[in-house]
PDB file of N, CA and C in Angstrom:
ATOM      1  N   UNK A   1      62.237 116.075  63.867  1.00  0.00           N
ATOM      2  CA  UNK A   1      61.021 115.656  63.189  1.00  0.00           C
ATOM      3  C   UNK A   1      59.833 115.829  64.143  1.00  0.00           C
ATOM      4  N   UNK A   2      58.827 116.267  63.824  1.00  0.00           N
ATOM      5  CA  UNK A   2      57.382 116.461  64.611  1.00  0.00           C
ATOM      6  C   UNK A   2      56.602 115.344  64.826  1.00  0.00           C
ATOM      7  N   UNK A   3      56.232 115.252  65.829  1.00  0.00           N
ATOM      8  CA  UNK A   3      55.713 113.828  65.939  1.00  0.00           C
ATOM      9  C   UNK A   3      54.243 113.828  65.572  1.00  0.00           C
ATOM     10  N   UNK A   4      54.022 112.598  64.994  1.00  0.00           N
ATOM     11  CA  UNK A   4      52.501 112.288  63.900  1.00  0.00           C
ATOM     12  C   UNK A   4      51.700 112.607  65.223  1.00  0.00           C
ATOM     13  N   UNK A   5      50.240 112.901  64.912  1.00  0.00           N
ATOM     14  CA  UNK A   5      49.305 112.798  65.582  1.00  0.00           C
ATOM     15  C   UNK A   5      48.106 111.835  65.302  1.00  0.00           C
ATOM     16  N   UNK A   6      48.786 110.977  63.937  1.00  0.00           N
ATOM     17  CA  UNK A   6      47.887 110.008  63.432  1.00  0.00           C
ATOM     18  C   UNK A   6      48.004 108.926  64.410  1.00  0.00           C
ATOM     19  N   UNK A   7      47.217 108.532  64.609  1.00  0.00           N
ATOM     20  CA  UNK A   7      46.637 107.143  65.297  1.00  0.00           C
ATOM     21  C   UNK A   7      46.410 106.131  64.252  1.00  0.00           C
ATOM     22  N   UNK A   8      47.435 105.082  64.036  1.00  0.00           N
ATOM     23  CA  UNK A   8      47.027 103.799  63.399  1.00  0.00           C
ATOM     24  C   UNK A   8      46.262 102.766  64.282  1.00  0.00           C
ATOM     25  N   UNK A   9      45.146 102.480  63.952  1.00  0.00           N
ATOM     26  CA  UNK A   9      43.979 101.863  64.367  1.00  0.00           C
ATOM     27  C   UNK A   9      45.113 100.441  64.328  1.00  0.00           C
ATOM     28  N   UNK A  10      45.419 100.033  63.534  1.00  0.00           N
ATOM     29  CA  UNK A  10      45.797  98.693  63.085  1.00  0.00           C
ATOM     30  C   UNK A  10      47.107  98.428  64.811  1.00  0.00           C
ATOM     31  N   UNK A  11      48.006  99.632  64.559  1.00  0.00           N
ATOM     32  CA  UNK A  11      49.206  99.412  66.055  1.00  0.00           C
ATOM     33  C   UNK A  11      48.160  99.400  67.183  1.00  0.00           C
ATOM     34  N   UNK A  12      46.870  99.924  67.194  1.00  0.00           N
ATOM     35  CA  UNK A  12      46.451  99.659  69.112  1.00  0.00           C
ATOM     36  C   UNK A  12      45.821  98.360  69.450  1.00  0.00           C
ATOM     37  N   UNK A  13      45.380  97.592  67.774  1.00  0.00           N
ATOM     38  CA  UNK A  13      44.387  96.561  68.124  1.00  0.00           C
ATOM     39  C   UNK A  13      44.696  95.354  67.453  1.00  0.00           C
ATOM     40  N   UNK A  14      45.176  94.107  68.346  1.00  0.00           N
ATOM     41  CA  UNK A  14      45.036  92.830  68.070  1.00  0.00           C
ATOM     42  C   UNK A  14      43.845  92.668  66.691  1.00  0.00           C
ATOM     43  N   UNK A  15      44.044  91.687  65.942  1.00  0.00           N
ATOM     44  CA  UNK A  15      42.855  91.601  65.279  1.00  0.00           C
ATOM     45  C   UNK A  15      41.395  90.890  66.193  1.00  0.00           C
ATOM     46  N   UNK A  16      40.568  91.505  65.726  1.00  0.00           N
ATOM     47  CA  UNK A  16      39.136  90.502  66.303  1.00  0.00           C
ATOM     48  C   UNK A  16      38.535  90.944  67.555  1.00  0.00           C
ATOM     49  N   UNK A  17      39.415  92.414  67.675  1.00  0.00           N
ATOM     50  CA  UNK A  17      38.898  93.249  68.857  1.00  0.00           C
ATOM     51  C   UNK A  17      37.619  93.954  68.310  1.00  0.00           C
ATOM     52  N   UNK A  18      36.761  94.212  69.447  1.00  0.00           N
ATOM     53  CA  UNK A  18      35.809  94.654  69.417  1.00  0.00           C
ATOM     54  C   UNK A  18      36.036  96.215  69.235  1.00  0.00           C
ATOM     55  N   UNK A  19      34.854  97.176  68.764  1.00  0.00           N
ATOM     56  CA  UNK A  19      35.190  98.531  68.734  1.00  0.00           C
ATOM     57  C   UNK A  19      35.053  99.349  69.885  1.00  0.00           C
ATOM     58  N   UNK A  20      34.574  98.776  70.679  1.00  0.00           N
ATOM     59  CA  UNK A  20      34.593  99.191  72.383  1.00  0.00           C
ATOM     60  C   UNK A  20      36.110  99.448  72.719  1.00  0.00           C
ATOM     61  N   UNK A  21      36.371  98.074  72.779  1.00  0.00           N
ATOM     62  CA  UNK A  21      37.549  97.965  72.726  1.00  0.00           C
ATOM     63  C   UNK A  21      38.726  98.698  72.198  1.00  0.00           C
ATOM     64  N   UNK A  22      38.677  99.260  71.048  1.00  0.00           N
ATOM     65  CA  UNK A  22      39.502  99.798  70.185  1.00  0.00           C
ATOM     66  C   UNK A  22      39.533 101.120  70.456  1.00  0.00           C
ATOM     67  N   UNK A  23      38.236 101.742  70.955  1.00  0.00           N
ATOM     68  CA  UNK A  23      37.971 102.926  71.125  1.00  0.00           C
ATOM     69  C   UNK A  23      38.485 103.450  72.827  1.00  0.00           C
ATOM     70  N   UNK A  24      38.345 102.505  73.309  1.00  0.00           N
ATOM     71  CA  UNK A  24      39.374 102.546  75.022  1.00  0.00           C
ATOM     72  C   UNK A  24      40.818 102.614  74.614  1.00  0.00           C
ATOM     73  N   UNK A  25      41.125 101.811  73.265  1.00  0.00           N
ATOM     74  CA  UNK A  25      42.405 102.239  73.683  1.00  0.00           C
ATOM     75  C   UNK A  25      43.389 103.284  73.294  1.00  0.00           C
ATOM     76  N   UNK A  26      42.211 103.480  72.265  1.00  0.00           N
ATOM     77  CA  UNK A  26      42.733 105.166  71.554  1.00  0.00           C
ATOM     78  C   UNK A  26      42.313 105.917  72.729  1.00  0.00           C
ATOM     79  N   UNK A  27      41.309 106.296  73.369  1.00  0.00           N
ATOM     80  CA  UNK A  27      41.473 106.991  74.527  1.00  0.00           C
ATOM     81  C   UNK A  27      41.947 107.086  75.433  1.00  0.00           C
ATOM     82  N   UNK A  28      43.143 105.356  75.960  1.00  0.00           N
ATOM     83  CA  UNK A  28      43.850 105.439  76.926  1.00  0.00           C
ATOM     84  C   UNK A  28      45.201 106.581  76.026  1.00  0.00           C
ATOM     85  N   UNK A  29      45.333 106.100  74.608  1.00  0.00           N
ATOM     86  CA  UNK A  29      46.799 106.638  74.197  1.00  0.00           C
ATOM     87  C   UNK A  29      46.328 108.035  73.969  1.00  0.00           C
ATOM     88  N   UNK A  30      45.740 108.544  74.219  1.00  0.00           N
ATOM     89  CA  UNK A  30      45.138 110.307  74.255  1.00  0.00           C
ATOM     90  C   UNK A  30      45.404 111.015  75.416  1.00  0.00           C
ATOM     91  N   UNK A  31      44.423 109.785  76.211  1.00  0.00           N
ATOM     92  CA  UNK A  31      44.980 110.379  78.096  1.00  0.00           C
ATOM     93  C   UNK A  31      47.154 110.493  77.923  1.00  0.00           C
ATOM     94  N   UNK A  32      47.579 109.318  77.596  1.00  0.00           N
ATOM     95  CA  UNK A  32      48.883 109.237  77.809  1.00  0.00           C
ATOM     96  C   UNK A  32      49.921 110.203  76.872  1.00  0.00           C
ATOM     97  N   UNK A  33      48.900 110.680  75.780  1.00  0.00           N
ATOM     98  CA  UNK A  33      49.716 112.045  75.123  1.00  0.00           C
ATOM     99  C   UNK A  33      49.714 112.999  76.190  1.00  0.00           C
ATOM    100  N   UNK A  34      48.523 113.194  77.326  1.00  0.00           N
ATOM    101  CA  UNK A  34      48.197 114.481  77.817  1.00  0.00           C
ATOM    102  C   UNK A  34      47.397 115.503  77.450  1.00  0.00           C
ATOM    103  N   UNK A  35      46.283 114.812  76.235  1.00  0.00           N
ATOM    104  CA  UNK A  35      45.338 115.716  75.444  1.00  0.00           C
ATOM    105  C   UNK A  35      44.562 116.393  76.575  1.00  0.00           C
ATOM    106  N   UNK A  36      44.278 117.136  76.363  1.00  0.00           N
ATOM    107  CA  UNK A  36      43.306 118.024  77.163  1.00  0.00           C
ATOM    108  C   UNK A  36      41.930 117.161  77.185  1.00  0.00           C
ATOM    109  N   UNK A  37      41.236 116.989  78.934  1.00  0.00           N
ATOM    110  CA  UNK A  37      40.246 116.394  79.015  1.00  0.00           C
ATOM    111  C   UNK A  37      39.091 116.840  78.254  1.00  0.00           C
ATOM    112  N   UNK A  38      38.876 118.062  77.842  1.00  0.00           N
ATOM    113  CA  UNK A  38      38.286 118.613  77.140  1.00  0.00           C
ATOM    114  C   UNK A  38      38.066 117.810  75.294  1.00  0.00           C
ATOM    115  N   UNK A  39      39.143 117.434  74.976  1.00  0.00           N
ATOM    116  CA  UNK A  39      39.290 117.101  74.333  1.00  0.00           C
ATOM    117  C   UNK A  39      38.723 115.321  73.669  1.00  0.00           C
ATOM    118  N   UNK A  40      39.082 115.069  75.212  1.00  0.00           N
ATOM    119  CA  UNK A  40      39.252 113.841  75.380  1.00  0.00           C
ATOM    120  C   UNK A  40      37.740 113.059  75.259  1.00  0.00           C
ATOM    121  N   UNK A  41      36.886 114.042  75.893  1.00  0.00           N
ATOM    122  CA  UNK A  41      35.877 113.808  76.025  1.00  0.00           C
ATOM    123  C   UNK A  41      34.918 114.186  75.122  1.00  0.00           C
ATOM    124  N   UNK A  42      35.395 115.420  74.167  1.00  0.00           N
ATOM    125  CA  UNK A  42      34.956 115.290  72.841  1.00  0.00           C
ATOM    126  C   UNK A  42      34.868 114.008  71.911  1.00  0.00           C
ATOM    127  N   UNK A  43      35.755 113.117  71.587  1.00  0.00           N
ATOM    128  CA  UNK A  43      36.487 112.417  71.421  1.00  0.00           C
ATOM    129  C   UNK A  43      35.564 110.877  71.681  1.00  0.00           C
ATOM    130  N   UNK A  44      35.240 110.743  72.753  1.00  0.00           N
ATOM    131  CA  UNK A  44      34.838 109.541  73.262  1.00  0.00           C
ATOM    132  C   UNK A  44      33.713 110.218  72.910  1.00  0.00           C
ATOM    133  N   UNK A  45      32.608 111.210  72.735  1.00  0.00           N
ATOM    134  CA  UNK A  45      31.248 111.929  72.670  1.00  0.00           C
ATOM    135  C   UNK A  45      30.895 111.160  70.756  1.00  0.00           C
ATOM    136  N   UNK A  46      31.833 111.312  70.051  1.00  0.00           N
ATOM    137  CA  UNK A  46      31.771 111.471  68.675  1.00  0.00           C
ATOM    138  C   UNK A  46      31.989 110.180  68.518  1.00  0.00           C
ATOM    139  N   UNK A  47      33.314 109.041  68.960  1.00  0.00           N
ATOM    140  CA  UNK A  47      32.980 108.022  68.805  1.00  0.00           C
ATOM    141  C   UNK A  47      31.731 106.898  69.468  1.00  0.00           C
ATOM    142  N   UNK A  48      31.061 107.424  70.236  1.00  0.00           N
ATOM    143  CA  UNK A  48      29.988 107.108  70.800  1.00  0.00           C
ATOM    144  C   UNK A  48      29.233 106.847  69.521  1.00  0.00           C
ATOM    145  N   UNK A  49      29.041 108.188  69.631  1.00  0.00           N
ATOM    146  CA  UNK A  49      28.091 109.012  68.087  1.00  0.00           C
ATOM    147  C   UNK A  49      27.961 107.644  66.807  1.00  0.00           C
ATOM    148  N   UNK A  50      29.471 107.441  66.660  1.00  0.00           N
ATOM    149  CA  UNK A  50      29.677 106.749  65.529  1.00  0.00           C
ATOM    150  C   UNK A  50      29.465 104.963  65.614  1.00  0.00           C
ATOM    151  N   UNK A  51      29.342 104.764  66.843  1.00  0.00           N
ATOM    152  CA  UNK A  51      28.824 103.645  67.273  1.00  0.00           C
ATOM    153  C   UNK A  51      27.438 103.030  67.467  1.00  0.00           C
ATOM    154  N   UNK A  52      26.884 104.303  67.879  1.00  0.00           N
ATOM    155  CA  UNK A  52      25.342 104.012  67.751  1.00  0.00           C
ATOM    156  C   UNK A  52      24.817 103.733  66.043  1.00  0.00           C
ATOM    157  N   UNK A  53      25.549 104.910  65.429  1.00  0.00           N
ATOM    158  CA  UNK A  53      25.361 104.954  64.015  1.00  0.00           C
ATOM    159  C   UNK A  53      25.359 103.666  63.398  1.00  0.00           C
ATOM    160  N   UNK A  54      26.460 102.857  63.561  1.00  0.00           N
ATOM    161  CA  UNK A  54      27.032 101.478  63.147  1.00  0.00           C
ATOM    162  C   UNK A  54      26.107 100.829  63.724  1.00  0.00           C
ATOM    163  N   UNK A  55      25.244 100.548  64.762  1.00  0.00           N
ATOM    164  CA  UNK A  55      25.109  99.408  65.575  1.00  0.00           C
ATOM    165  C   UNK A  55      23.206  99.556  64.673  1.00  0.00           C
ATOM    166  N   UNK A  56      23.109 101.129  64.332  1.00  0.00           N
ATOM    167  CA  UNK A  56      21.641 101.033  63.220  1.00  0.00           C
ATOM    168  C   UNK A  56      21.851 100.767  62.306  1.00  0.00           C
ATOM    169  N   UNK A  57      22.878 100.365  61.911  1.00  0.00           N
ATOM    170  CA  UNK A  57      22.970 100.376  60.093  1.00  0.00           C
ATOM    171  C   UNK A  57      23.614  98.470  59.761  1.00  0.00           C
ATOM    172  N   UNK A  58      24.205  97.920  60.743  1.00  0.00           N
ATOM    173  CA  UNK A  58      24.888  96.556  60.343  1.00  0.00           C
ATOM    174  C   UNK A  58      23.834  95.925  61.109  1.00  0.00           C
ATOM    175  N   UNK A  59      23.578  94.716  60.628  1.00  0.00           N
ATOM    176  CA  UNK A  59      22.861  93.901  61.094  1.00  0.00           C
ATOM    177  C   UNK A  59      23.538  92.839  61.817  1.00  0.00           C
ATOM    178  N   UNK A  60      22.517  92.111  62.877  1.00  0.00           N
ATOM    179  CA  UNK A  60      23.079  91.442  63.787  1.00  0.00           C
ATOM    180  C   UNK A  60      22.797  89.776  63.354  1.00  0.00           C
TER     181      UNK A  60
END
């Protein structure tokens, strides 16, 4: 069988974690596949991206 490349958000994160948080640890389990840094750093570039996005749009 081929192994998933899906990432369940729900298996890396306790509830009530922050998305900082959540997003370190999908990038630690990326580093620990062996993704290409290239990749990796795409990756953390886009969820950045998607954080700033969130942090203009929800109110505090």
């Amino acid at each position: 069988m081929a192994k998933s490349n899906v990432v369940r958000i729900a298996a890396l994160t306790p509830l009530g974690q922050d998305l900082g948080e959540a997003v370190n640890a999908f990038l630690s389990c990326c580093r620990s596949k062996n993704l290409s840094p290239n990749t990796i750093i795409y990756y953390e570039n886009r969820l950045k991206a998607f954080r700033r996005y969130l942090q203009a749009r929800i109110p505090r």
